[in-house]
PDB file of N, CA and C in Angstrom:
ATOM      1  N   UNK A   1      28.742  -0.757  24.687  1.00  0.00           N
ATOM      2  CA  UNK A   1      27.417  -0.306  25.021  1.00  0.00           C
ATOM      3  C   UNK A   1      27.408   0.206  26.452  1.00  0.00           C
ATOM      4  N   UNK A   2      26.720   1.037  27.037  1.00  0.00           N
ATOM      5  CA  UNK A   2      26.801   2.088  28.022  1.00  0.00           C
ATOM      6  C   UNK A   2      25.727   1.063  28.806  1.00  0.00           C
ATOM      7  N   UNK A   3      26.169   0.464  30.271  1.00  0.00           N
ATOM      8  CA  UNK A   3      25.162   0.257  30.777  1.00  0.00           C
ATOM      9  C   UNK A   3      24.093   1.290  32.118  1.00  0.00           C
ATOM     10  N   UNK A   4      24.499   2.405  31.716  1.00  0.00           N
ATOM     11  CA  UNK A   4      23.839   3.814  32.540  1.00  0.00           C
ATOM     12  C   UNK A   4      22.730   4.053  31.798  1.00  0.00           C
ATOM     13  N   UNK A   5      21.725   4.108  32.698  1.00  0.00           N
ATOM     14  CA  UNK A   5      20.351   4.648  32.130  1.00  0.00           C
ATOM     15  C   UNK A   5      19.796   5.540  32.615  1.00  0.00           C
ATOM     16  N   UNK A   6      19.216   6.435  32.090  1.00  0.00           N
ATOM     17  CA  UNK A   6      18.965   8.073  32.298  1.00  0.00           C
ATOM     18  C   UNK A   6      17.127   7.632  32.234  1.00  0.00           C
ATOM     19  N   UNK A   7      16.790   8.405  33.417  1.00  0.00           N
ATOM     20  CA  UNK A   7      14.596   8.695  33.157  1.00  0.00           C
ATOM     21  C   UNK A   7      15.102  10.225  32.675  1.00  0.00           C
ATOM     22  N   UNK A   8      13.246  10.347  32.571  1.00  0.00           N
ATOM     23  CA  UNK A   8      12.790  11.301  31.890  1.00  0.00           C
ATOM     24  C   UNK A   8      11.572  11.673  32.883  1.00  0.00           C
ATOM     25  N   UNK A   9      11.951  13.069  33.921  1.00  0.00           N
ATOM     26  CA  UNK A   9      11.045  12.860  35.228  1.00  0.00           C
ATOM     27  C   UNK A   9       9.831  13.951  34.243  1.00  0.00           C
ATOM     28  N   UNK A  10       8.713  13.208  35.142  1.00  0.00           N
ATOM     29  CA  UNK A  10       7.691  14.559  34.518  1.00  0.00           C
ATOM     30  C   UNK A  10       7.006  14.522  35.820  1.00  0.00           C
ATOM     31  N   UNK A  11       6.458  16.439  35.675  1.00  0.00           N
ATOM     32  CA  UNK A  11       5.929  16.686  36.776  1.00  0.00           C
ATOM     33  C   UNK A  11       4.377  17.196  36.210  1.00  0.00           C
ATOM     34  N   UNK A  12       3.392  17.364  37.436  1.00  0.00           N
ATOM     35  CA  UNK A  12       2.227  17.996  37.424  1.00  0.00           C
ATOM     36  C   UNK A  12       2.091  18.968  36.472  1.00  0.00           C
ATOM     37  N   UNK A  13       1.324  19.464  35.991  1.00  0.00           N
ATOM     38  CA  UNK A  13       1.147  20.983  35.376  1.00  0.00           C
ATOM     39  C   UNK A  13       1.002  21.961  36.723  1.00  0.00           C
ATOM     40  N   UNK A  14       1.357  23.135  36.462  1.00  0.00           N
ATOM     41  CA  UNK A  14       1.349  24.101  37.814  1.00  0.00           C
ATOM     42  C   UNK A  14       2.452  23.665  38.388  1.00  0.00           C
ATOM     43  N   UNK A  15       3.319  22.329  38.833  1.00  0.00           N
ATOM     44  CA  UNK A  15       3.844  22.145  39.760  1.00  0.00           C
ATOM     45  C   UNK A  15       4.922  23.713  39.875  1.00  0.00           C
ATOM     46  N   UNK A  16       5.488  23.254  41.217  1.00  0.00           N
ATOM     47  CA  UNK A  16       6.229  24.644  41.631  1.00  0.00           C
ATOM     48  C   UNK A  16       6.642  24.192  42.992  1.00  0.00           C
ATOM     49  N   UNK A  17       8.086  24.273  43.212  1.00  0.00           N
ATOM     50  CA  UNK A  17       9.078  23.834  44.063  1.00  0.00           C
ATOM     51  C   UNK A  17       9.431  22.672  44.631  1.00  0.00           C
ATOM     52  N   UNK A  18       9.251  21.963  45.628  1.00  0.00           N
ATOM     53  CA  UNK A  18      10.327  20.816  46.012  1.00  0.00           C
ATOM     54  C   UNK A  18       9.002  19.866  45.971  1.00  0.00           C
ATOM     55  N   UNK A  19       8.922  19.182  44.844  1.00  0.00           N
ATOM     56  CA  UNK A  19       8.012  18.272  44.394  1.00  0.00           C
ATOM     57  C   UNK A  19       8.235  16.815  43.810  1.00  0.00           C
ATOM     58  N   UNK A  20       7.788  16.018  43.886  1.00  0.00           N
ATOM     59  CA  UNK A  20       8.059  15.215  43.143  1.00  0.00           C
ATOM     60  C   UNK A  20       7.463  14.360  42.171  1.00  0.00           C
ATOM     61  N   UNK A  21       8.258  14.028  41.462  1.00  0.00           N
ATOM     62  CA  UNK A  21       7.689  13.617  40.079  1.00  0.00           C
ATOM     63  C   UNK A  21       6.250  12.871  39.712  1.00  0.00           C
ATOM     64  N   UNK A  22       5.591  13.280  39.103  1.00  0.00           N
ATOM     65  CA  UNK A  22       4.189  12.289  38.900  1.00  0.00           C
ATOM     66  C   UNK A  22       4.520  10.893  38.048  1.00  0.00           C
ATOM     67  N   UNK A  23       5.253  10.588  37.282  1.00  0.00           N
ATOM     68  CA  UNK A  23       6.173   9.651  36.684  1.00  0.00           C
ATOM     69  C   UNK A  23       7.246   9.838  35.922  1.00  0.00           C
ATOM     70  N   UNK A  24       7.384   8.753  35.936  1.00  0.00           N
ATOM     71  CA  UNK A  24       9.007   8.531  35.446  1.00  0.00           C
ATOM     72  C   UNK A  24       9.000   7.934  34.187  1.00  0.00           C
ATOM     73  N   UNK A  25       9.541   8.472  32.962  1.00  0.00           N
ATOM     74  CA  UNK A  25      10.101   7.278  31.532  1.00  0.00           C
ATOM     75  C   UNK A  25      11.220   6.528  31.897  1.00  0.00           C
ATOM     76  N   UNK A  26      11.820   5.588  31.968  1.00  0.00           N
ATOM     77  CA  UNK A  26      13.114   5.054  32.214  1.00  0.00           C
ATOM     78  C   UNK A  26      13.647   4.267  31.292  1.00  0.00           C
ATOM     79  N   UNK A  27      15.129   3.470  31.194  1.00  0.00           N
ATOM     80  CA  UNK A  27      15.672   2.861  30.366  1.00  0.00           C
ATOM     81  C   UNK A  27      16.185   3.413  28.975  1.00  0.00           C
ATOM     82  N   UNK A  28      16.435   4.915  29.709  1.00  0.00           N
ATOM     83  CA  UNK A  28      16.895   5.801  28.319  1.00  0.00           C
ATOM     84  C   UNK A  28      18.388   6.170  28.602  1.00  0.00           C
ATOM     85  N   UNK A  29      19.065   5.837  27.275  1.00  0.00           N
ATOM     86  CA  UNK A  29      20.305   5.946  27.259  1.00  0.00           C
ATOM     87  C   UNK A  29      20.830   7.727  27.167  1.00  0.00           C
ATOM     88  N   UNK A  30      20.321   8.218  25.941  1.00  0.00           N
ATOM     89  CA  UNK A  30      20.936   9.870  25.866  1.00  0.00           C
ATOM     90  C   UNK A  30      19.984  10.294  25.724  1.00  0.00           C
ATOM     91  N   UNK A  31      18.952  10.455  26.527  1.00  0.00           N
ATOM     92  CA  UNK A  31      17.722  11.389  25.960  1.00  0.00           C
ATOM     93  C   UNK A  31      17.695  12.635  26.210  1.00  0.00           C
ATOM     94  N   UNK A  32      16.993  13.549  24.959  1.00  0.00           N
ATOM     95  CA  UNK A  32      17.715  14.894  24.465  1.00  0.00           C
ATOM     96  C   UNK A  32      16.064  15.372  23.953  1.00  0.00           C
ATOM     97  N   UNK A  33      15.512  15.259  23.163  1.00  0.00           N
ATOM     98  CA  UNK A  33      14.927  15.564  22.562  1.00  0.00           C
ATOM     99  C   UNK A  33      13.111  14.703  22.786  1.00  0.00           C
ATOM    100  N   UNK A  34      12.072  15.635  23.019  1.00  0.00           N
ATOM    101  CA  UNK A  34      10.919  15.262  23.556  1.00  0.00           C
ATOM    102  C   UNK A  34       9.992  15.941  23.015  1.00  0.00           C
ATOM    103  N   UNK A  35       8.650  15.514  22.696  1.00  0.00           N
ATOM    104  CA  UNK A  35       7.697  15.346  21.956  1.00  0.00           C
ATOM    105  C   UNK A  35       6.139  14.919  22.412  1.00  0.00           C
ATOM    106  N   UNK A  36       5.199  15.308  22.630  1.00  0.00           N
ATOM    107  CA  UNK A  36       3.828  14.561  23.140  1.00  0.00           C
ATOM    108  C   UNK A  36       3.330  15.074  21.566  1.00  0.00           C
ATOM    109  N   UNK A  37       2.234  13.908  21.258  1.00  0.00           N
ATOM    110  CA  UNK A  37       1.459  14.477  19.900  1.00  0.00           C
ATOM    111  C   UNK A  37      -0.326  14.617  20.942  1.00  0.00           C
ATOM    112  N   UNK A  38      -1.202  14.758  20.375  1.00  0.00           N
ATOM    113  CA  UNK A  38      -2.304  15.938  20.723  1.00  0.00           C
ATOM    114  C   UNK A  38      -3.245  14.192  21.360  1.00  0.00           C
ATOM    115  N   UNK A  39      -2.844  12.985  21.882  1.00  0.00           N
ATOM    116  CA  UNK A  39      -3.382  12.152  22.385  1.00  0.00           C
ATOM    117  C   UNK A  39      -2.384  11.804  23.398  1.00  0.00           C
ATOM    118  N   UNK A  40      -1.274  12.809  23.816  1.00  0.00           N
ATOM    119  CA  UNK A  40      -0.044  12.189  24.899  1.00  0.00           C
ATOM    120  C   UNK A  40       0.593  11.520  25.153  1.00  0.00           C
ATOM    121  N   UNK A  41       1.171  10.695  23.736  1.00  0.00           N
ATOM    122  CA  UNK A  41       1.728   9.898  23.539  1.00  0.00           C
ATOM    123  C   UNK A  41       3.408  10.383  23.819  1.00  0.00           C
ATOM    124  N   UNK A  42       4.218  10.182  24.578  1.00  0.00           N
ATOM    125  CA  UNK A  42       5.727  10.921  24.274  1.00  0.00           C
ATOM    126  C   UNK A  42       6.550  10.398  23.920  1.00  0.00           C
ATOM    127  N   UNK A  43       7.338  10.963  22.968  1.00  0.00           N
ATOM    128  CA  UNK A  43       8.059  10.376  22.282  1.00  0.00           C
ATOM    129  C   UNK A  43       9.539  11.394  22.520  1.00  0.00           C
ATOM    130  N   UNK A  44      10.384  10.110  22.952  1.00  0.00           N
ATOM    131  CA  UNK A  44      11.732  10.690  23.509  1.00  0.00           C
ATOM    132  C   UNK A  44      13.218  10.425  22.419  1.00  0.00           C
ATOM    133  N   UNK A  45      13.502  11.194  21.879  1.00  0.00           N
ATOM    134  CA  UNK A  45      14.981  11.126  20.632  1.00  0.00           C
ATOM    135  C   UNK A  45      16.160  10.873  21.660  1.00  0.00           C
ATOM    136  N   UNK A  46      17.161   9.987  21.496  1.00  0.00           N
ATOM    137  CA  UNK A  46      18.007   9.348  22.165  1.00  0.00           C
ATOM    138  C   UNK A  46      19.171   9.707  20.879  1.00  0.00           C
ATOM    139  N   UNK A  47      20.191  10.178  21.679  1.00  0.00           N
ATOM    140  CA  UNK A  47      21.384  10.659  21.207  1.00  0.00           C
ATOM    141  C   UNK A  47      21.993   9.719  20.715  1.00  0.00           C
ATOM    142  N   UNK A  48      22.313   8.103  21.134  1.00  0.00           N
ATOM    143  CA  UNK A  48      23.054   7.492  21.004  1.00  0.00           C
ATOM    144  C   UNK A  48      24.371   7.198  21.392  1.00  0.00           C
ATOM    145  N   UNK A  49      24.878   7.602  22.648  1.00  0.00           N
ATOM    146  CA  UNK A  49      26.467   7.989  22.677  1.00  0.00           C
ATOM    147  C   UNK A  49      26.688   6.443  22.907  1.00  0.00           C
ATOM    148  N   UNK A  50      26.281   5.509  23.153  1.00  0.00           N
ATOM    149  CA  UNK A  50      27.271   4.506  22.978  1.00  0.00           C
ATOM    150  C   UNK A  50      26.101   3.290  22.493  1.00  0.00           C
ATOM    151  N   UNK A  51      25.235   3.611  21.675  1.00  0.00           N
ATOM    152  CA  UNK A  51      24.279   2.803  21.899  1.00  0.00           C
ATOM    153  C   UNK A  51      23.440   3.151  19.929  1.00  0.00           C
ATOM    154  N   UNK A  52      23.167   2.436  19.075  1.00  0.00           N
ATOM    155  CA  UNK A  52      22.398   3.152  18.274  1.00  0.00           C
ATOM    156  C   UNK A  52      21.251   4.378  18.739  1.00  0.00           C
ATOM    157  N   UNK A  53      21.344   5.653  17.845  1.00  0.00           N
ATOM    158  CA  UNK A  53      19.891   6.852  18.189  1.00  0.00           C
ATOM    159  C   UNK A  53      18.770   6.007  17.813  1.00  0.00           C
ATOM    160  N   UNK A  54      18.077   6.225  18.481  1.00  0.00           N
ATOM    161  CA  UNK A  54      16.631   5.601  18.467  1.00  0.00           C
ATOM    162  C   UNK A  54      15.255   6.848  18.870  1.00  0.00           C
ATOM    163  N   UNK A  55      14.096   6.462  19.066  1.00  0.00           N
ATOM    164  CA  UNK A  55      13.235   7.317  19.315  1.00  0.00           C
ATOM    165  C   UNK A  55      12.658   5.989  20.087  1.00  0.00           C
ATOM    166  N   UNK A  56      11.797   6.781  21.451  1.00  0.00           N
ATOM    167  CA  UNK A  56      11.069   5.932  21.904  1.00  0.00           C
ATOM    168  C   UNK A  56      10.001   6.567  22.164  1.00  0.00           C
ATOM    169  N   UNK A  57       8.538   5.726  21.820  1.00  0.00           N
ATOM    170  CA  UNK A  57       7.124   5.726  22.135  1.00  0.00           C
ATOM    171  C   UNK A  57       6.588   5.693  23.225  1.00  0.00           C
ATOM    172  N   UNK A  58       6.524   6.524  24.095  1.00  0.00           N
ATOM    173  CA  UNK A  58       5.355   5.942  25.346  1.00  0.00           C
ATOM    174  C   UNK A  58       4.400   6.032  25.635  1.00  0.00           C
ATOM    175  N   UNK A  59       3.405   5.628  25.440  1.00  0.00           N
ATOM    176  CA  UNK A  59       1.836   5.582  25.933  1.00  0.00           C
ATOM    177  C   UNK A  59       1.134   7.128  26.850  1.00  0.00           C
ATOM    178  N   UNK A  60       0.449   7.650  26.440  1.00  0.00           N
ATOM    179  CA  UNK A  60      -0.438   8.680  27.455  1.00  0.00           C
ATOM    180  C   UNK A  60      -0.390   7.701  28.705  1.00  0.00           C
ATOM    181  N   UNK A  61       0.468   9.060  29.988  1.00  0.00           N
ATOM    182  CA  UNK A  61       0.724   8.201  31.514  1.00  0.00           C
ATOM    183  C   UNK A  61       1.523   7.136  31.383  1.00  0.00           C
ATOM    184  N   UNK A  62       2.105   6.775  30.723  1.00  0.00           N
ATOM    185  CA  UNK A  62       3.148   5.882  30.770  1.00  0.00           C
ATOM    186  C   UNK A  62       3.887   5.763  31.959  1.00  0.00           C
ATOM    187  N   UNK A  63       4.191   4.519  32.754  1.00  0.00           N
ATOM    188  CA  UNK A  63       5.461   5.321  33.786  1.00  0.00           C
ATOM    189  C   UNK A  63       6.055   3.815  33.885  1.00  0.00           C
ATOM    190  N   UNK A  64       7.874   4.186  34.008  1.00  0.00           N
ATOM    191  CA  UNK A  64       8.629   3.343  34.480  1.00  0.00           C
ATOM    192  C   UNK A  64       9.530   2.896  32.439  1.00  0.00           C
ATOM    193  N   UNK A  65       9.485   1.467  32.440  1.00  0.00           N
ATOM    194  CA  UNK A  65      10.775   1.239  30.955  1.00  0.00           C
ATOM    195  C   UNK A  65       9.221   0.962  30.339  1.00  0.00           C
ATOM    196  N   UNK A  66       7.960   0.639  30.445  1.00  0.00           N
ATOM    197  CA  UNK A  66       7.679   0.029  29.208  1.00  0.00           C
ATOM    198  C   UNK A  66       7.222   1.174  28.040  1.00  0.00           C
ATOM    199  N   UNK A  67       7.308   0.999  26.988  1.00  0.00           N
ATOM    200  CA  UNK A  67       7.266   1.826  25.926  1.00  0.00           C
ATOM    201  C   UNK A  67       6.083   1.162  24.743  1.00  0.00           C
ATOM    202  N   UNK A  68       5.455   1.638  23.943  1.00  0.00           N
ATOM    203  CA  UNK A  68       5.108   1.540  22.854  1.00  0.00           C
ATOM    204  C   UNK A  68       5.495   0.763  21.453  1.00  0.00           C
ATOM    205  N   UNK A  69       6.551   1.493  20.950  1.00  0.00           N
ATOM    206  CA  UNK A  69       7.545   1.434  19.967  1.00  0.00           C
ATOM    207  C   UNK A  69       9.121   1.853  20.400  1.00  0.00           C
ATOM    208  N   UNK A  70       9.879   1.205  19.891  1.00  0.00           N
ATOM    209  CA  UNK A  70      11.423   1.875  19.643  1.00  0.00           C
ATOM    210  C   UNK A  70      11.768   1.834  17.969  1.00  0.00           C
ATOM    211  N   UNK A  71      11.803   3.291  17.566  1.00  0.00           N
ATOM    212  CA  UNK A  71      12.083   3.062  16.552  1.00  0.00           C
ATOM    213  C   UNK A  71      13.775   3.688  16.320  1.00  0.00           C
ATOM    214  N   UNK A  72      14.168   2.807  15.448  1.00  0.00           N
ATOM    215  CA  UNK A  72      15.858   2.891  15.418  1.00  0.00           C
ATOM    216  C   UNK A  72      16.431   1.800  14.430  1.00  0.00           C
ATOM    217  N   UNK A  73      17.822   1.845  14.222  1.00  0.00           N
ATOM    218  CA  UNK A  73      17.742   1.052  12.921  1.00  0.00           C
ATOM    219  C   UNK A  73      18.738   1.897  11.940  1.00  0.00           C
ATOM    220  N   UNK A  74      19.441   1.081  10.900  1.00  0.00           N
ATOM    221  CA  UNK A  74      20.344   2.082  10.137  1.00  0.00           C
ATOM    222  C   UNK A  74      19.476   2.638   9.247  1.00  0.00           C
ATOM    223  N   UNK A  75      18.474   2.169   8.734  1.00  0.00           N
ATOM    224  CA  UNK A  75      17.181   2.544   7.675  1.00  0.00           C
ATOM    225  C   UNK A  75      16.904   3.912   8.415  1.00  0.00           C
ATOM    226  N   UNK A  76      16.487   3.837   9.609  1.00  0.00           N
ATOM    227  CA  UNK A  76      16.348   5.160   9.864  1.00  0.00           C
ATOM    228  C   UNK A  76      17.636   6.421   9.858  1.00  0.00           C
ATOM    229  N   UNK A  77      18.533   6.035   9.356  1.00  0.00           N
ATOM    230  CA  UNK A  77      19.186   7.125   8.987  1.00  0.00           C
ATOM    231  C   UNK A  77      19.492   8.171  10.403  1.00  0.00           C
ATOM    232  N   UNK A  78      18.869   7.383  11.731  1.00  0.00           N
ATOM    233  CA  UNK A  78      18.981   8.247  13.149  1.00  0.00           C
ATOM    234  C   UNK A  78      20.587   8.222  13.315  1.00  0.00           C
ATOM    235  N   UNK A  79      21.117   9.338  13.762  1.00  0.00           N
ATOM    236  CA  UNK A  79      22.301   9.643  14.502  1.00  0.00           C
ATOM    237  C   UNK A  79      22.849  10.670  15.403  1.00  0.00           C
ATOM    238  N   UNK A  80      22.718  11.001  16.073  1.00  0.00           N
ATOM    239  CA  UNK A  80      22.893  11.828  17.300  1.00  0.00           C
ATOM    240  C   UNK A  80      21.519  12.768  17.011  1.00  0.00           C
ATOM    241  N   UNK A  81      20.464  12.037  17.611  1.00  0.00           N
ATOM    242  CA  UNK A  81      19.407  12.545  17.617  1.00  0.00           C
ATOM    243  C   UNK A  81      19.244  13.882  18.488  1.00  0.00           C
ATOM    244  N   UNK A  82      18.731  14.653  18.600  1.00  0.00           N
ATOM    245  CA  UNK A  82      18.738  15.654  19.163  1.00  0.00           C
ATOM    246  C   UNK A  82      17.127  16.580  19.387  1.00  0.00           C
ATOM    247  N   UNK A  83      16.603  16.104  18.725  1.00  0.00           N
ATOM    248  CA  UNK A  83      15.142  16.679  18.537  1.00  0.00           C
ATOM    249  C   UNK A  83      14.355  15.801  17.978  1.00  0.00           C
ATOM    250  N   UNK A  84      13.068  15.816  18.257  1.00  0.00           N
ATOM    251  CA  UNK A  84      11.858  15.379  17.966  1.00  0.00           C
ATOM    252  C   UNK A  84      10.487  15.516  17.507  1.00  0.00           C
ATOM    253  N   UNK A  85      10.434  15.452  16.239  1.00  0.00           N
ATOM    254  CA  UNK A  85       8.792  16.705  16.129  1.00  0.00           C
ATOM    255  C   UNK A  85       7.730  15.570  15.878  1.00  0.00           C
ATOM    256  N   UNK A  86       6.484  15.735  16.575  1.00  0.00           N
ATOM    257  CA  UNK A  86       5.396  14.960  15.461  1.00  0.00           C
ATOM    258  C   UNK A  86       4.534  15.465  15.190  1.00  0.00           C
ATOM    259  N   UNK A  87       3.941  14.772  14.294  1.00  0.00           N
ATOM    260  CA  UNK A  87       2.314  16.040  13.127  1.00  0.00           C
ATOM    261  C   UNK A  87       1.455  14.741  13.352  1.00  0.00           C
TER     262      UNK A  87
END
């Protein structure tokens, strides 16, 4: 298991040049693939390189590791996740 953890920086809308981040997702292993549904919930697809693919939930404004849901699991059939859609 990989103990390196990758954020997920997000910035302002408009932002533009040497800025910094309005928050941070953290505690993500391969994240690749990103998603907000129409209440801003984001949801981040995790590659898996040394770790089961998973998807993680974060709350509208979320900032820092805590999350929602992790969904992952062999049921989910996840494996080198790469994208993320939600309806």
């Amino acid at each position: 298991m990989s103990n390196q953890t990758y954020a997920l920086e997000v910035f302002a809308p408009g932002a533009n040049g040497d800025v910094a981040p309005v928050r941070q997702l953290s505690g993500l292993y391969g994240p690749f693939g990103v998603a907000l549904d129409a209440k801003g919930k984001t949801y981040v697809a995790n590659l898996g390189l040394d770790d089961p693919a998973f998807v993680v939930v974060y709350a509208a404004g979320a900032n820092g590791y805590r999350y929602l849901r992790k969904i992952g699991g062999k049921k989910t059939k996840l494996n080198w996740s790469t994208g993320v859609f939600v309806r």
